[in-house]
N, C-alpha and C. Protein backbone atom coordinates (compact mmCIF):
# COMPACT_ATOMS: atom_id res chain seq x y z
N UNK A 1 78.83 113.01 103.47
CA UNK A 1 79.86 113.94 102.97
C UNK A 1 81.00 113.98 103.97
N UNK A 2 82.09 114.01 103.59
CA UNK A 2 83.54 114.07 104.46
C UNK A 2 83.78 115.23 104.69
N UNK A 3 84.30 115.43 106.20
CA UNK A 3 84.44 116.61 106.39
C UNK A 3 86.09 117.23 106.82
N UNK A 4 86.27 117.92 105.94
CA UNK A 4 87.80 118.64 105.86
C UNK A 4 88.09 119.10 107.06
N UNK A 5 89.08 119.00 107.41
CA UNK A 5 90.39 119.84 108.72
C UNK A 5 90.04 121.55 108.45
N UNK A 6 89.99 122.38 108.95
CA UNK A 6 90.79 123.47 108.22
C UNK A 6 91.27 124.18 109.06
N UNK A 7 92.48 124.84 108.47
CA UNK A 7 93.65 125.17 109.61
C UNK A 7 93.18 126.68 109.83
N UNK A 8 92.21 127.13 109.84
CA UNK A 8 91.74 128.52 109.86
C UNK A 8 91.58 128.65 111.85
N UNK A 9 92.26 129.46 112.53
CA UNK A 9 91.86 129.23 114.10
C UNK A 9 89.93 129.66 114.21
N UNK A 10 89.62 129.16 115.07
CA UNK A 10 87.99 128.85 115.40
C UNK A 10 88.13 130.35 115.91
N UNK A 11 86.39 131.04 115.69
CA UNK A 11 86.24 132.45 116.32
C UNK A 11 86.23 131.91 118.05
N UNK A 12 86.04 130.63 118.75
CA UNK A 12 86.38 130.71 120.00
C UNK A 12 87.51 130.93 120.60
N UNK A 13 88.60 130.24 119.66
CA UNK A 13 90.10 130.35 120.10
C UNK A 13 90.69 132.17 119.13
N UNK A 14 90.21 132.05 118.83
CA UNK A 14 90.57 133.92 118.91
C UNK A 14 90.03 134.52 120.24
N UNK A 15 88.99 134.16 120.19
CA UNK A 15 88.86 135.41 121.49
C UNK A 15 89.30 134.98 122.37
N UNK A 16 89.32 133.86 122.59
CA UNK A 16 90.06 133.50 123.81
C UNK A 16 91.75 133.92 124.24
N UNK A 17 91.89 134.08 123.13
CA UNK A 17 93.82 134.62 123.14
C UNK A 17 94.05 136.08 124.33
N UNK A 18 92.92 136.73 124.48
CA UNK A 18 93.13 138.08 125.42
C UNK A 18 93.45 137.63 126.46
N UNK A 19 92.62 136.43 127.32
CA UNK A 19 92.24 135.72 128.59
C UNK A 19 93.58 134.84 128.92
N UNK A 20 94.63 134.85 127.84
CA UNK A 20 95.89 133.90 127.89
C UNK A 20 96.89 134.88 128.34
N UNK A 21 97.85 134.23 129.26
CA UNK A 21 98.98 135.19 129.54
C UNK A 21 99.97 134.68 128.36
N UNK A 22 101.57 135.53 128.40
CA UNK A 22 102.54 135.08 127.33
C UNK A 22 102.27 133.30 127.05
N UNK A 23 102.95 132.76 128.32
CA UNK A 23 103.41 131.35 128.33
C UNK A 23 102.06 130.63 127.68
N UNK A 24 100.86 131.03 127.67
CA UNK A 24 99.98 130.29 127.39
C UNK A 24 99.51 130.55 126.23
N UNK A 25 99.53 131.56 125.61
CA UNK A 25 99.81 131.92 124.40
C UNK A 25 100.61 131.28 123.45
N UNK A 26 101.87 131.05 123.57
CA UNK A 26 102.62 130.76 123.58
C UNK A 26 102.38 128.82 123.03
N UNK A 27 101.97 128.21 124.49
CA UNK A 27 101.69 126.81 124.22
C UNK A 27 100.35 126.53 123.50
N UNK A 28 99.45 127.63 123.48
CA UNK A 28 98.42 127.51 122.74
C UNK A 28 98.90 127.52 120.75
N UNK A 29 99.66 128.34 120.73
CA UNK A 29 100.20 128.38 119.08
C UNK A 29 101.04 126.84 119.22
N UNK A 30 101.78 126.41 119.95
CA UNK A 30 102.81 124.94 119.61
C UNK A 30 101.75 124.26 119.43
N UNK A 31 100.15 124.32 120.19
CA UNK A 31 99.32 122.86 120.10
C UNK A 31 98.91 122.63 118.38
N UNK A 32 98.89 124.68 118.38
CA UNK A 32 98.14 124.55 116.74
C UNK A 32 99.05 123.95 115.56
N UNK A 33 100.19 124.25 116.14
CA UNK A 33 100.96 124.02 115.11
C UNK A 33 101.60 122.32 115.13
N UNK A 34 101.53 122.27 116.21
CA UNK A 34 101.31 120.46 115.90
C UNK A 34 100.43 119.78 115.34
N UNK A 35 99.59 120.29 115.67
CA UNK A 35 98.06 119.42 115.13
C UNK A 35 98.37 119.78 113.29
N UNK A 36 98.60 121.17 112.98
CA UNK A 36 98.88 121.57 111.36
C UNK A 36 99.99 120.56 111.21
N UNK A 37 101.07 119.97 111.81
CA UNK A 37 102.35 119.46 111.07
C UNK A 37 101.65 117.84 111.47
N UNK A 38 100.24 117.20 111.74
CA UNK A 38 100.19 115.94 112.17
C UNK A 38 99.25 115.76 111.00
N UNK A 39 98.43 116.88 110.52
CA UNK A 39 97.37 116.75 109.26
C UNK A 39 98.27 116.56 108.01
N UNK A 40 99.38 117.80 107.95
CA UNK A 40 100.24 117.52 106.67
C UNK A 40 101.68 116.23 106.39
N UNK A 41 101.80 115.80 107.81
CA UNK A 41 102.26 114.48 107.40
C UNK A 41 101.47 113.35 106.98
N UNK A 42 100.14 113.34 107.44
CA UNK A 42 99.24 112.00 107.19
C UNK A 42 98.40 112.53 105.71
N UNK A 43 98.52 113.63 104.81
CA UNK A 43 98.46 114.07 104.02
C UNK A 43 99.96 113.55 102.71
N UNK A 44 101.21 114.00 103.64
CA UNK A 44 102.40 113.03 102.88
C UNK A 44 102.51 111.87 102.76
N UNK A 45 101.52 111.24 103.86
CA UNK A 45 101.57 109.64 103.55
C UNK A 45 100.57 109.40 102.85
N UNK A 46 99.39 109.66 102.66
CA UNK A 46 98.19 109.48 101.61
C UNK A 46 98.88 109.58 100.43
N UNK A 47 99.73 110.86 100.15
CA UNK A 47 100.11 110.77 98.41
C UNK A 47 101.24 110.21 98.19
N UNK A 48 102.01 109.51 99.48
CA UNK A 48 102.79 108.74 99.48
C UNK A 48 102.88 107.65 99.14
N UNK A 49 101.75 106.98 99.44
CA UNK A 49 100.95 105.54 99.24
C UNK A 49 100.49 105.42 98.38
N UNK A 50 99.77 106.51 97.26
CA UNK A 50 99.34 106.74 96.22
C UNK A 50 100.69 106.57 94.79
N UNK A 51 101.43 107.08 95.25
CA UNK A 51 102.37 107.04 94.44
C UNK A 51 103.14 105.65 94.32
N UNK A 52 102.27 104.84 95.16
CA UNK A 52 103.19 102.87 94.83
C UNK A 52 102.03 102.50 94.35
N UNK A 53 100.92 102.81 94.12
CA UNK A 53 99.90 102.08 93.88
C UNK A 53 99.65 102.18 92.02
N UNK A 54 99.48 101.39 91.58
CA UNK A 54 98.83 101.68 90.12
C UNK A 54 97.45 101.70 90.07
N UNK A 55 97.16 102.67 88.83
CA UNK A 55 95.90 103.14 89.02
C UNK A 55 94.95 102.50 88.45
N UNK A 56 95.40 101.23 87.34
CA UNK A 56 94.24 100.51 86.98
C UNK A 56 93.73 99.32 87.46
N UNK A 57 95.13 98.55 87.95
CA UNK A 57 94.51 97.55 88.92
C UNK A 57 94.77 97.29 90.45
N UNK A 58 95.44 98.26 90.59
CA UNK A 58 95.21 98.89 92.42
C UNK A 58 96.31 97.95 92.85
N UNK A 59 96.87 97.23 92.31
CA UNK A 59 98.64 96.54 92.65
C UNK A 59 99.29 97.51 92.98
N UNK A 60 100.43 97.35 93.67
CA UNK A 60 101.31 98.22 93.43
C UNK A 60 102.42 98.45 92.64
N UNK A 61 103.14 99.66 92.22
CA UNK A 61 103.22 99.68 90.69
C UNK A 61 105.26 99.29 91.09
N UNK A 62 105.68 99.47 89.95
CA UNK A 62 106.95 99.10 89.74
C UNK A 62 107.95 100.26 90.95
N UNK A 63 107.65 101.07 91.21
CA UNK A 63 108.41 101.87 92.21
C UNK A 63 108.75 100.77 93.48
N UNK A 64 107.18 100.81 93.77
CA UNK A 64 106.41 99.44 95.20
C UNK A 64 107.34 98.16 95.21
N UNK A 65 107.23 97.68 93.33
CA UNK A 65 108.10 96.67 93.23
C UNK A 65 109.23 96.85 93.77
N UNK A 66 109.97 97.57 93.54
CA UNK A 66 111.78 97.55 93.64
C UNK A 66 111.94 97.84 94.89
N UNK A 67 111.02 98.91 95.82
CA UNK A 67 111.39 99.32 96.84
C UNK A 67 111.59 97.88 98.32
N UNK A 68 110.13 97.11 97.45
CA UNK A 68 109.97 95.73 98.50
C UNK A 68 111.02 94.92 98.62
N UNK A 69 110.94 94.71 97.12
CA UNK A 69 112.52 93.48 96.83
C UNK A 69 113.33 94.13 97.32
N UNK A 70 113.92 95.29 97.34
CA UNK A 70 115.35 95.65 98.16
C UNK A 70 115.15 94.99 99.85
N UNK A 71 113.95 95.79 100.26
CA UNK A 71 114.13 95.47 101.79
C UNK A 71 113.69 93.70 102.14
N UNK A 72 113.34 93.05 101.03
CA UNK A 72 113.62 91.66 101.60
C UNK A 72 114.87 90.78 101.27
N UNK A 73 115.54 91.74 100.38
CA UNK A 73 116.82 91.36 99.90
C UNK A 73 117.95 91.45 101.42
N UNK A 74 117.27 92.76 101.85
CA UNK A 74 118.72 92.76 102.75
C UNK A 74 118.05 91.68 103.68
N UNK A 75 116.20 91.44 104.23
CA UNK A 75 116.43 90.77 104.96
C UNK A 75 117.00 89.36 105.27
N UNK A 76 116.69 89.03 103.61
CA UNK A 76 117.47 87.59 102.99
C UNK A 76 119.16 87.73 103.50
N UNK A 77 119.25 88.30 103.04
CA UNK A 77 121.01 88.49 103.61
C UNK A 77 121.38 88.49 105.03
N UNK A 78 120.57 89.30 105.91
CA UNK A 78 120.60 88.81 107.25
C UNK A 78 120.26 87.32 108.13
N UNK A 79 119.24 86.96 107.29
CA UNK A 79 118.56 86.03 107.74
C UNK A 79 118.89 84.76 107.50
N UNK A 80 119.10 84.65 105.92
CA UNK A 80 119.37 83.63 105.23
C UNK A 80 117.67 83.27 104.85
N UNK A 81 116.70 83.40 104.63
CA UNK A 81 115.51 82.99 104.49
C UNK A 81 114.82 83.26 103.52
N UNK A 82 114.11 82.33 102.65
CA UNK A 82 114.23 82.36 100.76
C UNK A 82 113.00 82.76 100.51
N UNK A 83 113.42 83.55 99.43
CA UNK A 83 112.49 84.71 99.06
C UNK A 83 112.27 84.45 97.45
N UNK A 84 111.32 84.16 96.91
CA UNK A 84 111.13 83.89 94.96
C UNK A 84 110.41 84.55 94.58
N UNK A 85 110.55 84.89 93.62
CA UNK A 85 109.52 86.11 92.74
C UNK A 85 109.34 85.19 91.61
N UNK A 86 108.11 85.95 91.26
CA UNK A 86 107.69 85.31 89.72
C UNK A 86 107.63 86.76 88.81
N UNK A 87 107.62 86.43 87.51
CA UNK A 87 107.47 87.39 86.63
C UNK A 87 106.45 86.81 85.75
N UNK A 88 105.51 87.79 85.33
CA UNK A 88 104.29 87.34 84.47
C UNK A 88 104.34 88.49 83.39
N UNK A 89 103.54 87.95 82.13
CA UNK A 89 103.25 88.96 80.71
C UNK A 89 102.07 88.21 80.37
N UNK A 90 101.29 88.86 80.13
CA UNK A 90 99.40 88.34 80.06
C UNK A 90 99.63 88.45 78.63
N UNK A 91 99.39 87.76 77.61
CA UNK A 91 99.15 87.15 75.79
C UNK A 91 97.81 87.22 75.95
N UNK A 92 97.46 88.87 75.04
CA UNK A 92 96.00 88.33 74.99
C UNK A 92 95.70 89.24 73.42
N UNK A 93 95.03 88.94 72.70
CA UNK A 93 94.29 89.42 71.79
C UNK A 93 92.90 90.01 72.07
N UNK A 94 93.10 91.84 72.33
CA UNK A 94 92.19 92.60 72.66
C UNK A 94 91.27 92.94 71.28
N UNK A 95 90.17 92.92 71.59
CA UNK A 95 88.50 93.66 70.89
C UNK A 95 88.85 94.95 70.38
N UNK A 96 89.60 95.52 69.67
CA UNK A 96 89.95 97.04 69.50
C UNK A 96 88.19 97.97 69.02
N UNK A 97 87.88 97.17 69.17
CA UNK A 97 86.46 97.96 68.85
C UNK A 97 86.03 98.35 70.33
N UNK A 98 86.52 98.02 71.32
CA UNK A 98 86.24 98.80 72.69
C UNK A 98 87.23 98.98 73.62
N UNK A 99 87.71 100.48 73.25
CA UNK A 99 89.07 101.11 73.97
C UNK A 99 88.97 100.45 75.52
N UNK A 100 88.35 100.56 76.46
CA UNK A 100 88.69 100.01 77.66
C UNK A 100 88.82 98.77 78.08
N UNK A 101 88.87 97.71 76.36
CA UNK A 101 88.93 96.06 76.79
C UNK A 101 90.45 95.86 77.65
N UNK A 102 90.95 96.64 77.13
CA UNK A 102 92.82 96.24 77.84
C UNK A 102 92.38 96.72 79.23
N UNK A 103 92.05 97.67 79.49
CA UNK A 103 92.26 97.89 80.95
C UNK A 103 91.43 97.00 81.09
N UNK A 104 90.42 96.64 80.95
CA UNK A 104 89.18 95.51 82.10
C UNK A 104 89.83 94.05 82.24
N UNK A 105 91.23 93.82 81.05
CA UNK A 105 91.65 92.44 80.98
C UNK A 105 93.05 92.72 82.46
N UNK A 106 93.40 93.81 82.42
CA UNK A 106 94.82 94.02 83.36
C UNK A 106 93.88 93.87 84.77
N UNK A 107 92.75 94.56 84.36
CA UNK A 107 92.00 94.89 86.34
C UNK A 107 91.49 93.35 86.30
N UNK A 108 90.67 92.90 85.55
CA UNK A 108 90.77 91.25 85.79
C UNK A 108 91.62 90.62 86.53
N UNK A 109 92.91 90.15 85.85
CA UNK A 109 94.67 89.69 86.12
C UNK A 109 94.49 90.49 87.54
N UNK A 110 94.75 91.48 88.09
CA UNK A 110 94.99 91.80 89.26
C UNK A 110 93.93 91.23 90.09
N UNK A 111 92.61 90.94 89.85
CA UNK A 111 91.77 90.22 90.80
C UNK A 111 92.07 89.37 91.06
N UNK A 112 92.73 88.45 90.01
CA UNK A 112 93.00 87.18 89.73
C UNK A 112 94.38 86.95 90.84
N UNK A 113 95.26 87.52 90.71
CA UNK A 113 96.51 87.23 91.39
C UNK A 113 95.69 87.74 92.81
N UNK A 114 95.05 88.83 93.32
CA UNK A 114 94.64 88.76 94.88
C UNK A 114 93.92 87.28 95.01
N UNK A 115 93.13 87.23 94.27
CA UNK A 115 92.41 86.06 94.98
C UNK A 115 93.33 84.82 95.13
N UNK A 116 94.19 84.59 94.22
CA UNK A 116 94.38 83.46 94.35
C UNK A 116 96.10 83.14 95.13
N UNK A 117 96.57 83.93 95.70
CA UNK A 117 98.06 84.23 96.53
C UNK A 117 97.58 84.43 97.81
N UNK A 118 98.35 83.97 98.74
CA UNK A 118 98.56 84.23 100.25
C UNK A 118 98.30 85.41 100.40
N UNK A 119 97.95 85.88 101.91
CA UNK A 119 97.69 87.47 102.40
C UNK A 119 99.36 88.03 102.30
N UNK A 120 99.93 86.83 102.63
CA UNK A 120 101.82 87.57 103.01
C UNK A 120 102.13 88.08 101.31
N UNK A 121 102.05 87.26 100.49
CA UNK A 121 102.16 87.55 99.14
C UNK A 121 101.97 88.98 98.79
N UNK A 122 103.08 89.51 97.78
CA UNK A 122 103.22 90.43 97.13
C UNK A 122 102.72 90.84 95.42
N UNK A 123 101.64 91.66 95.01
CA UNK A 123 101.72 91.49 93.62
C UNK A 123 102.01 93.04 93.32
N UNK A 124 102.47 93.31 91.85
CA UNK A 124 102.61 94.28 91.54
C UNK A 124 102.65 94.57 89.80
N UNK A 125 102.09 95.72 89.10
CA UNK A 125 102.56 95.83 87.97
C UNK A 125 103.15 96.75 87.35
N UNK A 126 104.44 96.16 86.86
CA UNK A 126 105.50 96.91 86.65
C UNK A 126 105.57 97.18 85.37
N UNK A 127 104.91 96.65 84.32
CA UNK A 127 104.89 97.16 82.92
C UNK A 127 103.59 97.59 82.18
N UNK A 128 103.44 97.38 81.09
CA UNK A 128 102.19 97.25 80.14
C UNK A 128 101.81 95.88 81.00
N UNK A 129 102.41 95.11 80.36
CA UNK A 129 101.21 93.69 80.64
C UNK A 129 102.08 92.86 81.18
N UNK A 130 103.16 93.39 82.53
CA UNK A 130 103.90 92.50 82.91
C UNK A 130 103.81 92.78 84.59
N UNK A 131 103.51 91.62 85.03
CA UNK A 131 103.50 91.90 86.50
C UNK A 131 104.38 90.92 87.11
N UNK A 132 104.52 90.96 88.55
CA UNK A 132 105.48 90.60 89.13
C UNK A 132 104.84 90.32 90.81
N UNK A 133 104.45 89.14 91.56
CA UNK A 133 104.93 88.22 92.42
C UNK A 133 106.31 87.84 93.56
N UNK A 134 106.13 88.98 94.66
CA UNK A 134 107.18 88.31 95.40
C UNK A 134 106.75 87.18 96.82
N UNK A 135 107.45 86.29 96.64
CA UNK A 135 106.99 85.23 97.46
C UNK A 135 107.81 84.88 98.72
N UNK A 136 107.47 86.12 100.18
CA UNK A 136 108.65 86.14 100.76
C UNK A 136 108.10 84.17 101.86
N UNK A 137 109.30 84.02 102.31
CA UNK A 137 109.28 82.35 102.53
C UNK A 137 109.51 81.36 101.94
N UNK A 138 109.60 81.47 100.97
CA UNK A 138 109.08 80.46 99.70
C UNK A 138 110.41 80.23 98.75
N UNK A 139 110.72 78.65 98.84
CA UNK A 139 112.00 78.28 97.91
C UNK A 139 111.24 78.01 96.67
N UNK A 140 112.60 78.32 95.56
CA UNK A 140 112.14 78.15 94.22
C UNK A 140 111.24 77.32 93.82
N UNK A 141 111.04 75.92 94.06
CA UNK A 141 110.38 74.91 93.77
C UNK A 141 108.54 75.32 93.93
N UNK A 142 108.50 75.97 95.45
CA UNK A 142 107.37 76.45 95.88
C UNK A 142 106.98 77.35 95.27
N UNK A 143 107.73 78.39 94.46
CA UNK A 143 106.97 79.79 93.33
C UNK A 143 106.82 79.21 92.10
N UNK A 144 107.19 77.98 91.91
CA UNK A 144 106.98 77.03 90.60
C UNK A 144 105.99 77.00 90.37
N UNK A 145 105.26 76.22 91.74
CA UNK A 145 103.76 75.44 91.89
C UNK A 145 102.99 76.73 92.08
N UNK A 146 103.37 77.94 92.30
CA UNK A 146 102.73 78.97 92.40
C UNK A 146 102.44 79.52 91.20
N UNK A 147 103.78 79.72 90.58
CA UNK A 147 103.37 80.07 89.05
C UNK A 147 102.53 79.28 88.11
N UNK A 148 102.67 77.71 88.32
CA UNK A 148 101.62 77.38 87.61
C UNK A 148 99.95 77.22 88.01
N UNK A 149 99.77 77.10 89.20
CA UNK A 149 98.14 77.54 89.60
C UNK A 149 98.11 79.20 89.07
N UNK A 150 98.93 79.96 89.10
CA UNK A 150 98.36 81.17 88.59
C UNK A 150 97.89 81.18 87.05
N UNK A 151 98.79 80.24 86.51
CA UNK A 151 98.51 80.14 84.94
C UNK A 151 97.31 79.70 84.56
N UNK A 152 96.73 78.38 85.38
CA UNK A 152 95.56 77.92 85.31
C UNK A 152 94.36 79.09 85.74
N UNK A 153 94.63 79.57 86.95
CA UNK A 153 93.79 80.18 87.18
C UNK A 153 93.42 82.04 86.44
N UNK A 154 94.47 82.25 85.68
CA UNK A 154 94.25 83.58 84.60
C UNK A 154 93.11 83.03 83.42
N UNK A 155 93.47 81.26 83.25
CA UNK A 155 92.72 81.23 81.81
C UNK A 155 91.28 81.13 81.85
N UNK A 156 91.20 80.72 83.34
CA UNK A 156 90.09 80.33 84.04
C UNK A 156 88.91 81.95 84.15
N UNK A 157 89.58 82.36 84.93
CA UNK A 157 89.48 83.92 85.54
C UNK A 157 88.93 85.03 84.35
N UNK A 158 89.74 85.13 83.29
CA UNK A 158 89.74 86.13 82.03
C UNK A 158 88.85 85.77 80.93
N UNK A 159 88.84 84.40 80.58
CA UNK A 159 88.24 84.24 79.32
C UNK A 159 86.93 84.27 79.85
N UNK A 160 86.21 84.43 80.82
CA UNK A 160 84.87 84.63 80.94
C UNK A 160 84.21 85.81 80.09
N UNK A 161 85.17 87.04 79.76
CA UNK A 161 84.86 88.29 79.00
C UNK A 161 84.88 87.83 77.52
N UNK A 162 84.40 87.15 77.12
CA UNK A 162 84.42 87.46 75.53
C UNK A 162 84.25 88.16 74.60
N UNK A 163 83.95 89.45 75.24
CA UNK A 163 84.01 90.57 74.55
C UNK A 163 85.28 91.19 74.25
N UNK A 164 85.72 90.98 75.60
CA UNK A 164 87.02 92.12 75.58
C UNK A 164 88.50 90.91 75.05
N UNK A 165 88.23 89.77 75.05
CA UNK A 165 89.79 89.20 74.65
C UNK A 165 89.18 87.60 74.11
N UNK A 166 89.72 87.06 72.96
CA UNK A 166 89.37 85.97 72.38
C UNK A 166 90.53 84.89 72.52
N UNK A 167 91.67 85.52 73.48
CA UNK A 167 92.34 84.56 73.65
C UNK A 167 93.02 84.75 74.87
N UNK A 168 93.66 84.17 75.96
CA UNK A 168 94.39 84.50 77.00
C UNK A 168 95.43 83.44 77.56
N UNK A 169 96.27 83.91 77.78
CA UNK A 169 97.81 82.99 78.28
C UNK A 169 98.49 83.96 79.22
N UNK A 170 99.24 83.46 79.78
CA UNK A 170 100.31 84.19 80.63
C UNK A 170 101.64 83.36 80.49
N UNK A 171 102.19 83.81 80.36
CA UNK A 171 104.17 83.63 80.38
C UNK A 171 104.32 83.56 81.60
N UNK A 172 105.49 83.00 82.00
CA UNK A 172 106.17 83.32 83.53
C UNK A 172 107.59 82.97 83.49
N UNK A 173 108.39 83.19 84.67
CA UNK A 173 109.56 83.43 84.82
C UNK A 173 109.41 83.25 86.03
N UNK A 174 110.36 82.42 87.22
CA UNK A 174 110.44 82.17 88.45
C UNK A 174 111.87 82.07 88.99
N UNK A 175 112.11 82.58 89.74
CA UNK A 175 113.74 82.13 90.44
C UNK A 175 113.54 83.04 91.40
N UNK A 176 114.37 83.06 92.75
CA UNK A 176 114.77 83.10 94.21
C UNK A 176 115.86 83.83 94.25
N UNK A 177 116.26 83.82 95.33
CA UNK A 177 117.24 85.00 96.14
C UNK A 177 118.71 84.00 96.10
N UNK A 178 119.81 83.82 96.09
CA UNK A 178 120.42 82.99 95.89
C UNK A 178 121.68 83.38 96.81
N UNK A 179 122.66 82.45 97.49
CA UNK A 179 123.92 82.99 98.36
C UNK A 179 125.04 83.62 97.83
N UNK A 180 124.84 83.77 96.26
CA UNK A 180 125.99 84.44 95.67
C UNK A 180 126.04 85.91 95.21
N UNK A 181 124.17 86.14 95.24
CA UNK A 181 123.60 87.26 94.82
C UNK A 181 123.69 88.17 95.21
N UNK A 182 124.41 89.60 94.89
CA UNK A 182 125.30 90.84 95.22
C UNK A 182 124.26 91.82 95.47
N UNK A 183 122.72 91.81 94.45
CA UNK A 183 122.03 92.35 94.79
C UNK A 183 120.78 92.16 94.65
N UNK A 184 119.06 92.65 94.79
CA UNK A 184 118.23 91.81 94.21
C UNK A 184 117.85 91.94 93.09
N UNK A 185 118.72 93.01 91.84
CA UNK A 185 118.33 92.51 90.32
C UNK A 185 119.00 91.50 89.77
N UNK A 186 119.99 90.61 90.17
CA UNK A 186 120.66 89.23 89.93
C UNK A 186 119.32 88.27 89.95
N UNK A 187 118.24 88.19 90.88
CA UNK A 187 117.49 87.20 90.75
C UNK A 187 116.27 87.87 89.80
N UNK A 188 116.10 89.03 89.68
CA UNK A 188 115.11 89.56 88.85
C UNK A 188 115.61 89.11 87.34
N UNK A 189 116.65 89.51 87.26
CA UNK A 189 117.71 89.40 85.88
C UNK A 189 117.12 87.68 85.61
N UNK A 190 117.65 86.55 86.47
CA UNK A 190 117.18 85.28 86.01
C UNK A 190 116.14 85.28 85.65
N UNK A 191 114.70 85.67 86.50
CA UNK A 191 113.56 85.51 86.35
C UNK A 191 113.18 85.97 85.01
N UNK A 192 113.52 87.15 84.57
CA UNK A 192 113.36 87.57 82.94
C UNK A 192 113.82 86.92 82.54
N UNK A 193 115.40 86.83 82.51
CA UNK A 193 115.60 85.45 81.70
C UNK A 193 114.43 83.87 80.86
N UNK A 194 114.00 83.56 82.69
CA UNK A 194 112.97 82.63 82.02
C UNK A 194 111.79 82.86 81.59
N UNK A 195 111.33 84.27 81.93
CA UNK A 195 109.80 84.87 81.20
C UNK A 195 110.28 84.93 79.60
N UNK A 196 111.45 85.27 79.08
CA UNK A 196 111.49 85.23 77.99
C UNK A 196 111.52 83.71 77.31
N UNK A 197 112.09 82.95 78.05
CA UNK A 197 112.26 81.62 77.56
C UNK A 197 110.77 80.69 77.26
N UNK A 198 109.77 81.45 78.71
CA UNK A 198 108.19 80.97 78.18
C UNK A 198 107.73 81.96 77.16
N UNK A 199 108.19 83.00 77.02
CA UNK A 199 107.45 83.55 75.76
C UNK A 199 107.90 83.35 74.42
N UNK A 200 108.84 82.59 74.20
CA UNK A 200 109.31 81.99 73.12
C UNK A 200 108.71 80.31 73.17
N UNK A 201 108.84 79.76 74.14
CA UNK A 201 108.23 78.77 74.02
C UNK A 201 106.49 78.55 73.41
N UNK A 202 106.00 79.33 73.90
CA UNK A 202 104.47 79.94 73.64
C UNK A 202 104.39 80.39 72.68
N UNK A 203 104.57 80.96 71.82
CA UNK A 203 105.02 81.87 70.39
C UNK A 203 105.35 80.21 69.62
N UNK A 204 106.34 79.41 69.64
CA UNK A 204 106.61 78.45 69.27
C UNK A 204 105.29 77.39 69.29
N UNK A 205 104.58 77.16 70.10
CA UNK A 205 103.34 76.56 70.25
C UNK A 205 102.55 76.91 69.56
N UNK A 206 102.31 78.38 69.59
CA UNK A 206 101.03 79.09 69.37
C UNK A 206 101.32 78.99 67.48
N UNK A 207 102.27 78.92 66.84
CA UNK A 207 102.97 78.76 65.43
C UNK A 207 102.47 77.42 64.90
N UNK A 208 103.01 76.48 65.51
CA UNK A 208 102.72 74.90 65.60
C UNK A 208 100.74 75.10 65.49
N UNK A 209 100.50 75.77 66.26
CA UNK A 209 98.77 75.49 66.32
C UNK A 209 97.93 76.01 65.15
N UNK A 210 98.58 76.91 64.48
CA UNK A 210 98.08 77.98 63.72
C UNK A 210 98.32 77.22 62.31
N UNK A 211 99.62 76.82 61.80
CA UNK A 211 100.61 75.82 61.09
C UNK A 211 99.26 74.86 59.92
């Protein structure tokens, strides 16, 4: 069992307050009251941290997203040093006969992107069924080859549940930080761009197969 702080003073440090002159009195309340303002900041950072995290597949959520990309945006700008994101949307046809198949297919996908990305690597999900990949180091070409081992490895990863989804794909969208780029939704903006362009392409396939 964990055991709570509590800011209640101890019956030793009461009685002890008679045995204190002013000044010590005095530094005895600053100690308490530091120690109270060192519990309720590491208390602001717990629900601080909580609040980037999403709660079904423990990524961090679209706040996390935007806040990262800004600060590697400016560092891109200082640095000059290339930074690519990917954008993903998971295509899947859920079991509606068991309400928690969607979440077990999203917490899947999030296993799936830890396991298979660098420790430096960034994942996050920012929509229903759209997540997002920032790849700080890494020129466009390199979040390419990234995006497509992730593709392989979702169909790989997910369709093991055949309960919860009878079909699985992922879309993507890839592009980088660029020298003309004013800010970092210019390269987000492309990257949708091409997530839409694979989800039309896929839709177009998936027509052709059905046909």
């Amino acid at each position: 069992m964990s055991q709570s702080h509590s800011t209640t003073p101890s019956a030793h440090w009461l009685a002890d307050i008679d045995s204190l002159d002013r000044e010590g009195l005095v530094e005895r309340v600053r100690a308490m009251a530091a120690e109270l303002d060192l519990l309720h900041g590491r208390e602001r950072a717990r629900l601080g941290q909580q609040a980037l995290i999403d709660e079904i597949t423990g990524l961090g959520n679209r706040r996390d997203f935007v806040r990262q990309l800004d600060t590697l945006f400016s560092q891109h700008r200082r640095n000059d040093l290339p930074v690519s994101l990917i954008l993903l949307d998971i295509v899947q046809f859920i079991d509606h006969r068991r309400p928690s198949a969607e979440d077990h297919v999203l917490r899947a996908f999030g296993d799936c992107l830890r396991e298979t990305l660098r420790g430096m690597d960034m994942s996050f999900r920012i929509a229903d069924h759209e997540f997002a990949v920032i790849l700080p180091d890494t020129p466009v070409a390199g979040a390419a080859a990234v995006a497509d081992k992730l593709r392989l490895a979702a169909a790989y990863f997910l369709v093991e549940d055949a309960a919860a989804t009878t079909r699985f794909d992922v879309s993507v969208g890839v592009d980088a930080f660029r020298e003309e780029d004013e800010e970092a939704d210019d390269a987000v903006g492309r990257a949708a761009a091409a997530l839409d362009e694979s989800r039309a392409a896929q839709a177009e396939w998936g027509d052709r197969s059905s046909g």
